[in-house]
N, C-alpha and C. Protein backbone atom coordinates (compact mmCIF):
# COMPACT_ATOMS: atom_id res chain seq x y z
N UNK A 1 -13.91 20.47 -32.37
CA UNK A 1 -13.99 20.20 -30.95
C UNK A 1 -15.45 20.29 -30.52
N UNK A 2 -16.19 19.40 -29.57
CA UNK A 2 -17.11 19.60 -29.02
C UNK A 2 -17.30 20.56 -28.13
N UNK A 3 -18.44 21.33 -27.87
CA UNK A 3 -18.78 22.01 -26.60
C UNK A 3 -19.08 21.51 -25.78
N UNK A 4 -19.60 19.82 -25.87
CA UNK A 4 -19.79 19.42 -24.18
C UNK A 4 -18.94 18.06 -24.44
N UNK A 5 -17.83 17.70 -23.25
CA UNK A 5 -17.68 16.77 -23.62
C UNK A 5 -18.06 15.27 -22.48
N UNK A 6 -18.60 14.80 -22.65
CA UNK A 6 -19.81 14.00 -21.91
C UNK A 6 -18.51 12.64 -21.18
N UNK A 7 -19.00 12.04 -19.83
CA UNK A 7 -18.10 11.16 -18.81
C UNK A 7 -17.61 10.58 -19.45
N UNK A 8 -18.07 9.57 -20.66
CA UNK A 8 -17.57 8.35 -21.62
C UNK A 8 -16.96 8.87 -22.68
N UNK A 9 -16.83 10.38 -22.32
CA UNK A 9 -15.92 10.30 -24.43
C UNK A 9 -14.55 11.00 -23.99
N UNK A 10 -13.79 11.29 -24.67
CA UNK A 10 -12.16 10.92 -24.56
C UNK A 10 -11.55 9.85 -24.94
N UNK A 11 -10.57 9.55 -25.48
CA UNK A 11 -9.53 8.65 -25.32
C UNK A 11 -9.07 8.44 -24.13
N UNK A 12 -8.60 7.19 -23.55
CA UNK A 12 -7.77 7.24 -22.22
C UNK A 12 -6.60 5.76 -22.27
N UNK A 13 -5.90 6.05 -21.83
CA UNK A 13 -4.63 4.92 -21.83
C UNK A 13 -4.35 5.05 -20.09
N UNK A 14 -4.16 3.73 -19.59
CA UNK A 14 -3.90 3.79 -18.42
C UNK A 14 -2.21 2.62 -17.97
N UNK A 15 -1.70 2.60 -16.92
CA UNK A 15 -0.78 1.55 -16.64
C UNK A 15 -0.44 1.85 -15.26
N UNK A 16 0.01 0.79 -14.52
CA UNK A 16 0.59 0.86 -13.00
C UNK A 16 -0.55 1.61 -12.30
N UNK A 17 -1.42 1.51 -12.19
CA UNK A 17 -2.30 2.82 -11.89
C UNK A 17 -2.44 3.77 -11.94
N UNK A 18 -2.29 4.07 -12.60
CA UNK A 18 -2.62 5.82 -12.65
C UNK A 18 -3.31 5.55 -14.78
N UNK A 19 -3.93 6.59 -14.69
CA UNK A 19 -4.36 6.84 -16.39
C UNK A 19 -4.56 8.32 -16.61
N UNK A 20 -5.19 8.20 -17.80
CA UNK A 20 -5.21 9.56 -18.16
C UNK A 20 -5.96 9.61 -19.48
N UNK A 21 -7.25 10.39 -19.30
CA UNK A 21 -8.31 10.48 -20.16
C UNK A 21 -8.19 12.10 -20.73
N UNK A 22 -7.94 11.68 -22.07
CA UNK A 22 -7.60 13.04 -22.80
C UNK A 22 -9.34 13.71 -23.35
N UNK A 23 -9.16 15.01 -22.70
CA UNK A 23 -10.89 16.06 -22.71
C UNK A 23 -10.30 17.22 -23.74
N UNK A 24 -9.46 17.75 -23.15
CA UNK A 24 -9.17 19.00 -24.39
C UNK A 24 -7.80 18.77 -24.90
N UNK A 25 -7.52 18.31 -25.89
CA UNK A 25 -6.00 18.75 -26.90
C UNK A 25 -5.91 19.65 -27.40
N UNK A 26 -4.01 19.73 -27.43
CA UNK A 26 -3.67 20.55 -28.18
C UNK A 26 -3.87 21.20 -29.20
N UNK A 27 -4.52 20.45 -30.34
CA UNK A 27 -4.59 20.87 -31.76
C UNK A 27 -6.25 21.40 -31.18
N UNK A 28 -6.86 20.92 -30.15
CA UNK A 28 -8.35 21.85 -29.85
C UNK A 28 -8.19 23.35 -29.54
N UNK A 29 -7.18 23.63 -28.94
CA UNK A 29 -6.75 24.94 -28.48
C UNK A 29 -5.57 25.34 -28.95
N UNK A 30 -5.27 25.36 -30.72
CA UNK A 30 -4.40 26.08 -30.84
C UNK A 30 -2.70 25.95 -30.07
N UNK A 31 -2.64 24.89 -29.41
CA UNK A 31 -1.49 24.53 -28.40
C UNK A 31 -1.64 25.27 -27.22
N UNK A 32 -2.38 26.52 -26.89
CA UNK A 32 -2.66 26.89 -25.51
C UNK A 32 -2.09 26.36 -24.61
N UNK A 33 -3.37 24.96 -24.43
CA UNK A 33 -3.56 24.39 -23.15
C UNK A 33 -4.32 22.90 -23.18
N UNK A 34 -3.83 21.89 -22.98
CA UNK A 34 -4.27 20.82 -23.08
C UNK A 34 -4.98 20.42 -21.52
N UNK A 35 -6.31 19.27 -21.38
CA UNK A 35 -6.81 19.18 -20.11
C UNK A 35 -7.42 17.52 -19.99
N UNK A 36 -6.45 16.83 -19.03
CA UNK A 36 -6.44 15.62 -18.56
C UNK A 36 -7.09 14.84 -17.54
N UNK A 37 -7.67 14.18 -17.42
CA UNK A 37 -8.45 13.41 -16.53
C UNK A 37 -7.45 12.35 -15.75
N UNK A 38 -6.78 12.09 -14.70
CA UNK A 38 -5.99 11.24 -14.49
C UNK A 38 -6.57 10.90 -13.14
N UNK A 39 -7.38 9.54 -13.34
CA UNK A 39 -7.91 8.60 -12.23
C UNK A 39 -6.31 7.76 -11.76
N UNK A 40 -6.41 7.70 -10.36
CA UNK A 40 -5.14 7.32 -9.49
C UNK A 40 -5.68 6.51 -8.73
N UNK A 41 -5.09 5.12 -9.02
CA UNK A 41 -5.66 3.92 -8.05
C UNK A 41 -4.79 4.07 -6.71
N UNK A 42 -5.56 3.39 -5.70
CA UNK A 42 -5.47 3.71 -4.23
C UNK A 42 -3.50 2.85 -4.47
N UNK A 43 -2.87 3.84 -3.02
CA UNK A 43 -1.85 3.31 -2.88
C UNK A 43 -0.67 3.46 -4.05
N UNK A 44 -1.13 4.59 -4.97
CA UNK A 44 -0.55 4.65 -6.39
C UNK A 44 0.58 5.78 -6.35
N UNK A 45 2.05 5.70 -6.66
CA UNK A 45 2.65 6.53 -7.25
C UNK A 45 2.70 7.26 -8.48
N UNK A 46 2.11 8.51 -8.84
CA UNK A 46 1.61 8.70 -10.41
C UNK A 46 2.63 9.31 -10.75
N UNK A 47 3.58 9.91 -10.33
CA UNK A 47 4.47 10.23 -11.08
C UNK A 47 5.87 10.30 -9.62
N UNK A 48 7.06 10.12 -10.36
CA UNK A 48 8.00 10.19 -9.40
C UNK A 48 8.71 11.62 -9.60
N UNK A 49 9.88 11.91 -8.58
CA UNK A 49 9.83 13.54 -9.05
C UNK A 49 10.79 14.07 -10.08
N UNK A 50 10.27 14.67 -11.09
CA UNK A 50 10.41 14.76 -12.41
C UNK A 50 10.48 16.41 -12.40
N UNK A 51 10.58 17.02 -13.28
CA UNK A 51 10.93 18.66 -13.92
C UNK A 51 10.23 18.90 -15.44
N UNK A 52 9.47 19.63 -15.50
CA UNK A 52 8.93 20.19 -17.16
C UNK A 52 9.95 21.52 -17.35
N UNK A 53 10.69 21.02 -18.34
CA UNK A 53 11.37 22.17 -19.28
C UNK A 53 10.23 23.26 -19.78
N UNK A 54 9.15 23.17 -20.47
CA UNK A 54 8.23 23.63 -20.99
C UNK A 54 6.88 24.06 -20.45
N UNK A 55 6.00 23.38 -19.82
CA UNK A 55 4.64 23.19 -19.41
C UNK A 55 4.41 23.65 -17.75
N UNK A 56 3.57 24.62 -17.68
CA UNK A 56 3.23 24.67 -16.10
C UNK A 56 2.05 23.27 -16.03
N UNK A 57 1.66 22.74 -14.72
CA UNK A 57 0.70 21.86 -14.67
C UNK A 57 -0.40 22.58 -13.58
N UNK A 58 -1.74 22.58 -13.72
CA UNK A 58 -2.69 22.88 -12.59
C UNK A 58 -3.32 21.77 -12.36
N UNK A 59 -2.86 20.89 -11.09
CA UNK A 59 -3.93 19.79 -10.72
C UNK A 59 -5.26 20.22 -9.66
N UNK A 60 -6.48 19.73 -10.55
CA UNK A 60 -7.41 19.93 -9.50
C UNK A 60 -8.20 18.77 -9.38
N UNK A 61 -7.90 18.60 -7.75
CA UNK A 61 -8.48 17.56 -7.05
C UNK A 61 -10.05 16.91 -7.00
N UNK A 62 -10.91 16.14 -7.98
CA UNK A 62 -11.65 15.97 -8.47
C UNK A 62 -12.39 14.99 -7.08
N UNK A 63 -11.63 14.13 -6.40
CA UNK A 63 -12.03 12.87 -5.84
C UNK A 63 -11.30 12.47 -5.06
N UNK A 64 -11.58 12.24 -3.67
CA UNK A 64 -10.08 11.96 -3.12
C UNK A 64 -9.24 12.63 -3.02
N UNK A 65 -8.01 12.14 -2.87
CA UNK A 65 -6.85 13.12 -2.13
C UNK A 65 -5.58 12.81 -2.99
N UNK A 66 -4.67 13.94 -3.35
CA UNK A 66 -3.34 13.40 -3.81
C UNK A 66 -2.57 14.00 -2.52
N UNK A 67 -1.40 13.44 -2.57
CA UNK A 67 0.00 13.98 -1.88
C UNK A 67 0.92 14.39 -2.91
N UNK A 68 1.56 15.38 -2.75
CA UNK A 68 2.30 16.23 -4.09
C UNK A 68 3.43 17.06 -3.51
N UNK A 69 4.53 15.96 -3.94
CA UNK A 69 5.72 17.26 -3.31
C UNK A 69 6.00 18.12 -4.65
N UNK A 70 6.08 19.74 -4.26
CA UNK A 70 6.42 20.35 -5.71
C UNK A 70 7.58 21.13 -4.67
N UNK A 71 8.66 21.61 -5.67
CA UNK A 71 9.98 22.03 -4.88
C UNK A 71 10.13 20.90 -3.99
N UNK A 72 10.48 21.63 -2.48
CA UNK A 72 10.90 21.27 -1.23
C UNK A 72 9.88 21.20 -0.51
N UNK A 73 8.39 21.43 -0.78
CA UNK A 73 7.35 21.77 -0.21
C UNK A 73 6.51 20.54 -0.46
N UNK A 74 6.14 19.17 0.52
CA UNK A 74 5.30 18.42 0.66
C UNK A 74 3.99 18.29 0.94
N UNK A 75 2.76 18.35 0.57
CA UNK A 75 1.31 18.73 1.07
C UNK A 75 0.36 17.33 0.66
N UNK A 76 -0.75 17.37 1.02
CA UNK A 76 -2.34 16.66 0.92
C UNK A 76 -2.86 17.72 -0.08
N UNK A 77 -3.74 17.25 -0.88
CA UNK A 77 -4.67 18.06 -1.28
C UNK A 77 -5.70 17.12 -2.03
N UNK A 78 -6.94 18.07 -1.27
CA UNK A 78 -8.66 16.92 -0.88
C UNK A 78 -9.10 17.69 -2.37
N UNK A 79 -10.21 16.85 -2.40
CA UNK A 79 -10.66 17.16 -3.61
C UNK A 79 -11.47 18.93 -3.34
N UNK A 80 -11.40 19.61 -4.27
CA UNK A 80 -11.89 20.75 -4.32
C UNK A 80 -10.47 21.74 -4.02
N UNK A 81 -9.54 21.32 -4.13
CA UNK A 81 -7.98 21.72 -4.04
C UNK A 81 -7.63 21.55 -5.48
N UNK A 82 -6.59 22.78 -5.68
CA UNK A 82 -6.08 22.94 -6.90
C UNK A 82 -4.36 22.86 -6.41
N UNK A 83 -3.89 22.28 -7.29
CA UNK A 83 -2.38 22.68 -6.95
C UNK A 83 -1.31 22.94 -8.50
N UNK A 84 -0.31 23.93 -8.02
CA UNK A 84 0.01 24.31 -8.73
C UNK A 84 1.36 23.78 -9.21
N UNK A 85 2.02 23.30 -10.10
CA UNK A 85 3.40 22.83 -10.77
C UNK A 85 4.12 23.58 -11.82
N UNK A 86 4.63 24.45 -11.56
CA UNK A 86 5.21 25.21 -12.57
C UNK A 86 6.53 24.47 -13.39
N UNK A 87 6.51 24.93 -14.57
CA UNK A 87 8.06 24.47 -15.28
C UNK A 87 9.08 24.96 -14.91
N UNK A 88 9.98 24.07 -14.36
CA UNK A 88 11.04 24.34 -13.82
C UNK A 88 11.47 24.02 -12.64
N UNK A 89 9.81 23.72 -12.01
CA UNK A 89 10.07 23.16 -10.15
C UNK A 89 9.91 21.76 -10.28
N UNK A 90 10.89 20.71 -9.71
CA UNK A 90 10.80 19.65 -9.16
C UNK A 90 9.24 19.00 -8.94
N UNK A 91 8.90 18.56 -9.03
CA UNK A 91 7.24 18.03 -8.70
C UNK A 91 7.31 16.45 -8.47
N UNK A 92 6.30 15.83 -7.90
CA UNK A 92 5.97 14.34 -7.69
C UNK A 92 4.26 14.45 -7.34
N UNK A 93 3.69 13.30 -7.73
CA UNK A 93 2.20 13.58 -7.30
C UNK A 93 1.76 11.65 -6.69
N UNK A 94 0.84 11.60 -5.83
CA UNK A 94 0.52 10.01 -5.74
C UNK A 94 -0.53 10.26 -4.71
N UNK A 95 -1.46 8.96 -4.93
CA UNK A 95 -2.90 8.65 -4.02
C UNK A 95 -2.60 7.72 -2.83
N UNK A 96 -2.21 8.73 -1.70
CA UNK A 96 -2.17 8.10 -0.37
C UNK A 96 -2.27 7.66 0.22
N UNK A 97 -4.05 7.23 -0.70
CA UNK A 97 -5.03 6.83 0.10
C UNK A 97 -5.26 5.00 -0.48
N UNK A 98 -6.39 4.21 0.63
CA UNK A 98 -7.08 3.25 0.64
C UNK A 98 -7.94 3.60 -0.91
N UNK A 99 -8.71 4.47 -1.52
CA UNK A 99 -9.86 4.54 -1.63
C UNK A 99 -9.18 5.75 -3.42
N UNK A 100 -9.57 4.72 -4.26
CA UNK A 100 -9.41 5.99 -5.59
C UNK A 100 -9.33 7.15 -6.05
N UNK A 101 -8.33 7.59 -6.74
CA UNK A 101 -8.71 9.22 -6.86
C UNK A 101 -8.77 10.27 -8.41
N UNK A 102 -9.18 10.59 -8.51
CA UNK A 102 -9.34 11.56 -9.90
C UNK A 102 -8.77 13.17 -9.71
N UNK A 103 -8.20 13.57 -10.39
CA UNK A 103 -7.48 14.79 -10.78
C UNK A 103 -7.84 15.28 -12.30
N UNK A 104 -8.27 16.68 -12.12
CA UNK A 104 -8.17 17.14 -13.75
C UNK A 104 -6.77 17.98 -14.04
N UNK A 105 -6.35 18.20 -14.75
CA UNK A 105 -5.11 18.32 -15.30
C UNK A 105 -5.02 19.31 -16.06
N UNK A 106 -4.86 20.43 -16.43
CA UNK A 106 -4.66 21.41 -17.25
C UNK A 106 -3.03 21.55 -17.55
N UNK A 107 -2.74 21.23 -18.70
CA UNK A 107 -1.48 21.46 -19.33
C UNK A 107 -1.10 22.34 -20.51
N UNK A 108 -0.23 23.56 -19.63
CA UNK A 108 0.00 25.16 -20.51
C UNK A 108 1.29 25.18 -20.91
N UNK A 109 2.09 25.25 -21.97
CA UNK A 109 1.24 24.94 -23.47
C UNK A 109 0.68 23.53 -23.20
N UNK A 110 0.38 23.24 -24.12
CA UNK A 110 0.06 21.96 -24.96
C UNK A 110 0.77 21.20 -25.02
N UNK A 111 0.62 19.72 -25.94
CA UNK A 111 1.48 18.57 -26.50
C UNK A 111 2.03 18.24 -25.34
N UNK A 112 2.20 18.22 -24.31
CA UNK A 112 2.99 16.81 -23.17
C UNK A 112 1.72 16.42 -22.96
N UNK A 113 0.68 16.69 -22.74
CA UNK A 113 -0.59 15.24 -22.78
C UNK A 113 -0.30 13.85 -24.17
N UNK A 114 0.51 14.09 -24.97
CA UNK A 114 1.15 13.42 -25.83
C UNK A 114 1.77 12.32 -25.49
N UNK A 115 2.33 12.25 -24.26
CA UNK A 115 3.53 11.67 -23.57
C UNK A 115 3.16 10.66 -22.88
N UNK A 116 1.62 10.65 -22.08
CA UNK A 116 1.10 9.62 -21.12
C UNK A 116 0.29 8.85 -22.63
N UNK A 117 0.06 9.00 -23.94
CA UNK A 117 0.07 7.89 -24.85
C UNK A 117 1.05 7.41 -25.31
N UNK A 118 2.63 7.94 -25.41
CA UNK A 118 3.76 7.70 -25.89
C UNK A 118 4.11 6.73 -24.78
N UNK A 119 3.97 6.95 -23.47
CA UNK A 119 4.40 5.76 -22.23
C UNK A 119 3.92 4.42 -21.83
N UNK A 120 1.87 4.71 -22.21
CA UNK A 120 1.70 3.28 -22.01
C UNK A 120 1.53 2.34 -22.74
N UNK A 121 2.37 2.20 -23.46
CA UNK A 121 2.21 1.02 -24.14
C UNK A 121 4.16 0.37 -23.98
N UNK A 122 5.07 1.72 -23.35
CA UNK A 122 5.99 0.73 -22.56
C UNK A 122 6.03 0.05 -21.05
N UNK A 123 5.01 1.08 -20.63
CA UNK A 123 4.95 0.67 -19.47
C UNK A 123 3.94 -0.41 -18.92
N UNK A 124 3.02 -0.53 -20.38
CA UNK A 124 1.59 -1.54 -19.81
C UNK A 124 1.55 -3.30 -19.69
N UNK A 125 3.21 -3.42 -20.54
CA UNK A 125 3.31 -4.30 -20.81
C UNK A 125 3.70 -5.62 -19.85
N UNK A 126 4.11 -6.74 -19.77
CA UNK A 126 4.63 -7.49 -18.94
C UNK A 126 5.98 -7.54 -19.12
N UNK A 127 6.92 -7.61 -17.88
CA UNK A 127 8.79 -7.32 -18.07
C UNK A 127 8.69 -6.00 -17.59
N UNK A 128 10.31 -5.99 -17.27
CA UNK A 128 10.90 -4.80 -17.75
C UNK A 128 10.57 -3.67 -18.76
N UNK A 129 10.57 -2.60 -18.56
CA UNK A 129 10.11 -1.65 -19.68
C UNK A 129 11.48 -1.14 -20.38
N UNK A 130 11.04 -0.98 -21.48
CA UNK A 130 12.65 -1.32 -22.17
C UNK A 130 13.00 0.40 -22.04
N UNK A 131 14.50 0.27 -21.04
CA UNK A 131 14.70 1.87 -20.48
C UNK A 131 15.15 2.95 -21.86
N UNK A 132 15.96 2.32 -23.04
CA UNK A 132 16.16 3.11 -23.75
C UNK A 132 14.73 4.05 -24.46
N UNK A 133 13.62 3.27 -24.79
CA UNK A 133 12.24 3.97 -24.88
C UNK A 133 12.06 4.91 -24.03
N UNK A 134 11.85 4.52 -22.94
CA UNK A 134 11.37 5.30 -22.08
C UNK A 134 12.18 6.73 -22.36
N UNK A 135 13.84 6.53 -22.16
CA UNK A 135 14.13 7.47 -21.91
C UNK A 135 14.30 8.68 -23.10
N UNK A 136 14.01 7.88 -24.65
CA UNK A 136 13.74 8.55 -25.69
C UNK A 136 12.40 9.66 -25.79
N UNK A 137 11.53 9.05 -24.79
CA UNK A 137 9.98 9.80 -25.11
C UNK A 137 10.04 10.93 -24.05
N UNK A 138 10.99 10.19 -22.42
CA UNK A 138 11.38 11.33 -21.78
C UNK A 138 12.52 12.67 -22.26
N UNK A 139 12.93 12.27 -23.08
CA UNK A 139 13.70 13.42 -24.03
C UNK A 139 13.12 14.20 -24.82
N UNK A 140 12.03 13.53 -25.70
CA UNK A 140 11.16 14.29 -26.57
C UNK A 140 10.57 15.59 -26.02
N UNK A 141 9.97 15.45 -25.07
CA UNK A 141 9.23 16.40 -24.10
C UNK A 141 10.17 17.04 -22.91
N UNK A 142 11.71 16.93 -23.31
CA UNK A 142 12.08 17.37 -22.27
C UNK A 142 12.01 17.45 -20.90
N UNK A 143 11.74 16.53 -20.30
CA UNK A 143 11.16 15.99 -18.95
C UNK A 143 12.57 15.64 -18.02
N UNK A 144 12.93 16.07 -17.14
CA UNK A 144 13.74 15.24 -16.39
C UNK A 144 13.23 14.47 -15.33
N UNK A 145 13.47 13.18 -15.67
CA UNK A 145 12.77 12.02 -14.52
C UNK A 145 13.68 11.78 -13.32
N UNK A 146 13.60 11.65 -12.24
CA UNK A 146 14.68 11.74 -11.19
C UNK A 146 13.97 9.87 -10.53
N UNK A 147 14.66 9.04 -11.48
CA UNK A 147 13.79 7.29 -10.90
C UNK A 147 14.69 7.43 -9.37
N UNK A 148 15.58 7.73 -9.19
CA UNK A 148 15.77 7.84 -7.98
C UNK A 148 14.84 7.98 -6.61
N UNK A 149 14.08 8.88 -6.94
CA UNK A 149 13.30 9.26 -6.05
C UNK A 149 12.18 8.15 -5.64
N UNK A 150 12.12 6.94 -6.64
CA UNK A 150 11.13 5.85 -6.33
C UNK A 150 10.91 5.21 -5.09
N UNK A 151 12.14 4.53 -4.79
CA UNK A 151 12.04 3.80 -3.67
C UNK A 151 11.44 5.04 -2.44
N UNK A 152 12.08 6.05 -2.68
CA UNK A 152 11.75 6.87 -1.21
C UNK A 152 10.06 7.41 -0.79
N UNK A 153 9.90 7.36 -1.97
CA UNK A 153 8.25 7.64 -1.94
C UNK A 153 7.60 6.68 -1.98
N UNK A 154 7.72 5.76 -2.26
CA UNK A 154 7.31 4.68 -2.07
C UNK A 154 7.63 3.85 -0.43
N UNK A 155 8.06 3.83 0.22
CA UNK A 155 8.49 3.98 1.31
C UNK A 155 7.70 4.68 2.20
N UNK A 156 8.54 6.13 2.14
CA UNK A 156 7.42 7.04 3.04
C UNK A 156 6.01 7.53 2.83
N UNK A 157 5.30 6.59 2.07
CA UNK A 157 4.15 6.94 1.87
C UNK A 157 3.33 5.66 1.28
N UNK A 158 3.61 4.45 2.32
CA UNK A 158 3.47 3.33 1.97
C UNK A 158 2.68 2.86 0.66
N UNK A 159 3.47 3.51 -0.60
CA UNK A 159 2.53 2.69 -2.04
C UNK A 159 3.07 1.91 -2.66
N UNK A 160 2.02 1.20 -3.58
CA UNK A 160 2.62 0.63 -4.00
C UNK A 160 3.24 0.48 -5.44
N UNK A 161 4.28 -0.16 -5.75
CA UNK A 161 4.79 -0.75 -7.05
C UNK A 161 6.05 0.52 -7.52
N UNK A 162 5.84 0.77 -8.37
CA UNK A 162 6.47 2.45 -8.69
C UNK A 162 7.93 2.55 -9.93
């Protein structure tokens, strides 16, 4: 592992807007704690509201603004805001805004930064994303995806696509 790791280096896979530039892996830290770069194009749903069996998440607000319902609890948070997602609570995250946004990502343990390379290449594609994939890689990682929740956030928080 490097000690510095400089703007241009990482791997990153992106789709629908949102991406995710991998800085620290798992196998760097022993499975610890993995740490993600996820730039969120304006008007973007980055995730719909979903559950980690495994992983707490710490998003900190790099650029811009996300909106993040975790539980029952809906908020803003500007850059220099951290927010917290524990395993087990309901979560959703998306860029509200006109204007781009960046989040760093700390993921405790490890290995679900695994998952946003396991997704885009179903989701990057043109068509339909073929649901049995999807819902194989959402099994792997134990994730419960609630697609339900799409249209409504998308809706009340005028973004787009989702």
């Amino acid at each position: 592992m490097s000690y510095v790791i400089r703007s241009q280096d990482g791997h990153a896979v992106s789709f629908l807007g949102f991406g995710a530039r991998f800085l620290v892996r798992g196998e760097d830290t022993g499975g610890r704690f993995a740490v993600v770069e996820h730039p969120i194009a304006p008007r973007t749903l980055a995730a719909p509201v979903h559950t980690h069996t495994h992983e707490d998440e710490y998003s900190f607000v790099l650029e811009g603004r996300i909106g993040v319902l975790v539980g029952d609890q809906e908020h803003e948070a500007a850059a220099g805001d951290l927010v917290v997602k524990p395993r087990g609570v309901p979560h959703a995250f998306w860029n509200p805004t006109d204007a781009p946004t960046r989040v760093l990502e700390t993921i405790s343990p490890a290995g679900f930064e695994r998952y946003f390379e396991e997704l885009a290449p179903l989701l990057g594609g043109d068509g339909p994303p073929d649901e049995a994939a999807l819902g194989a890689v959402m099994a792997r990682y134990a994730l419960d995806m609630d697609m339900g929740s799409v249209p409504t956030l998308v809706e009340r928080h005028g973004l787009r696509g989702g």
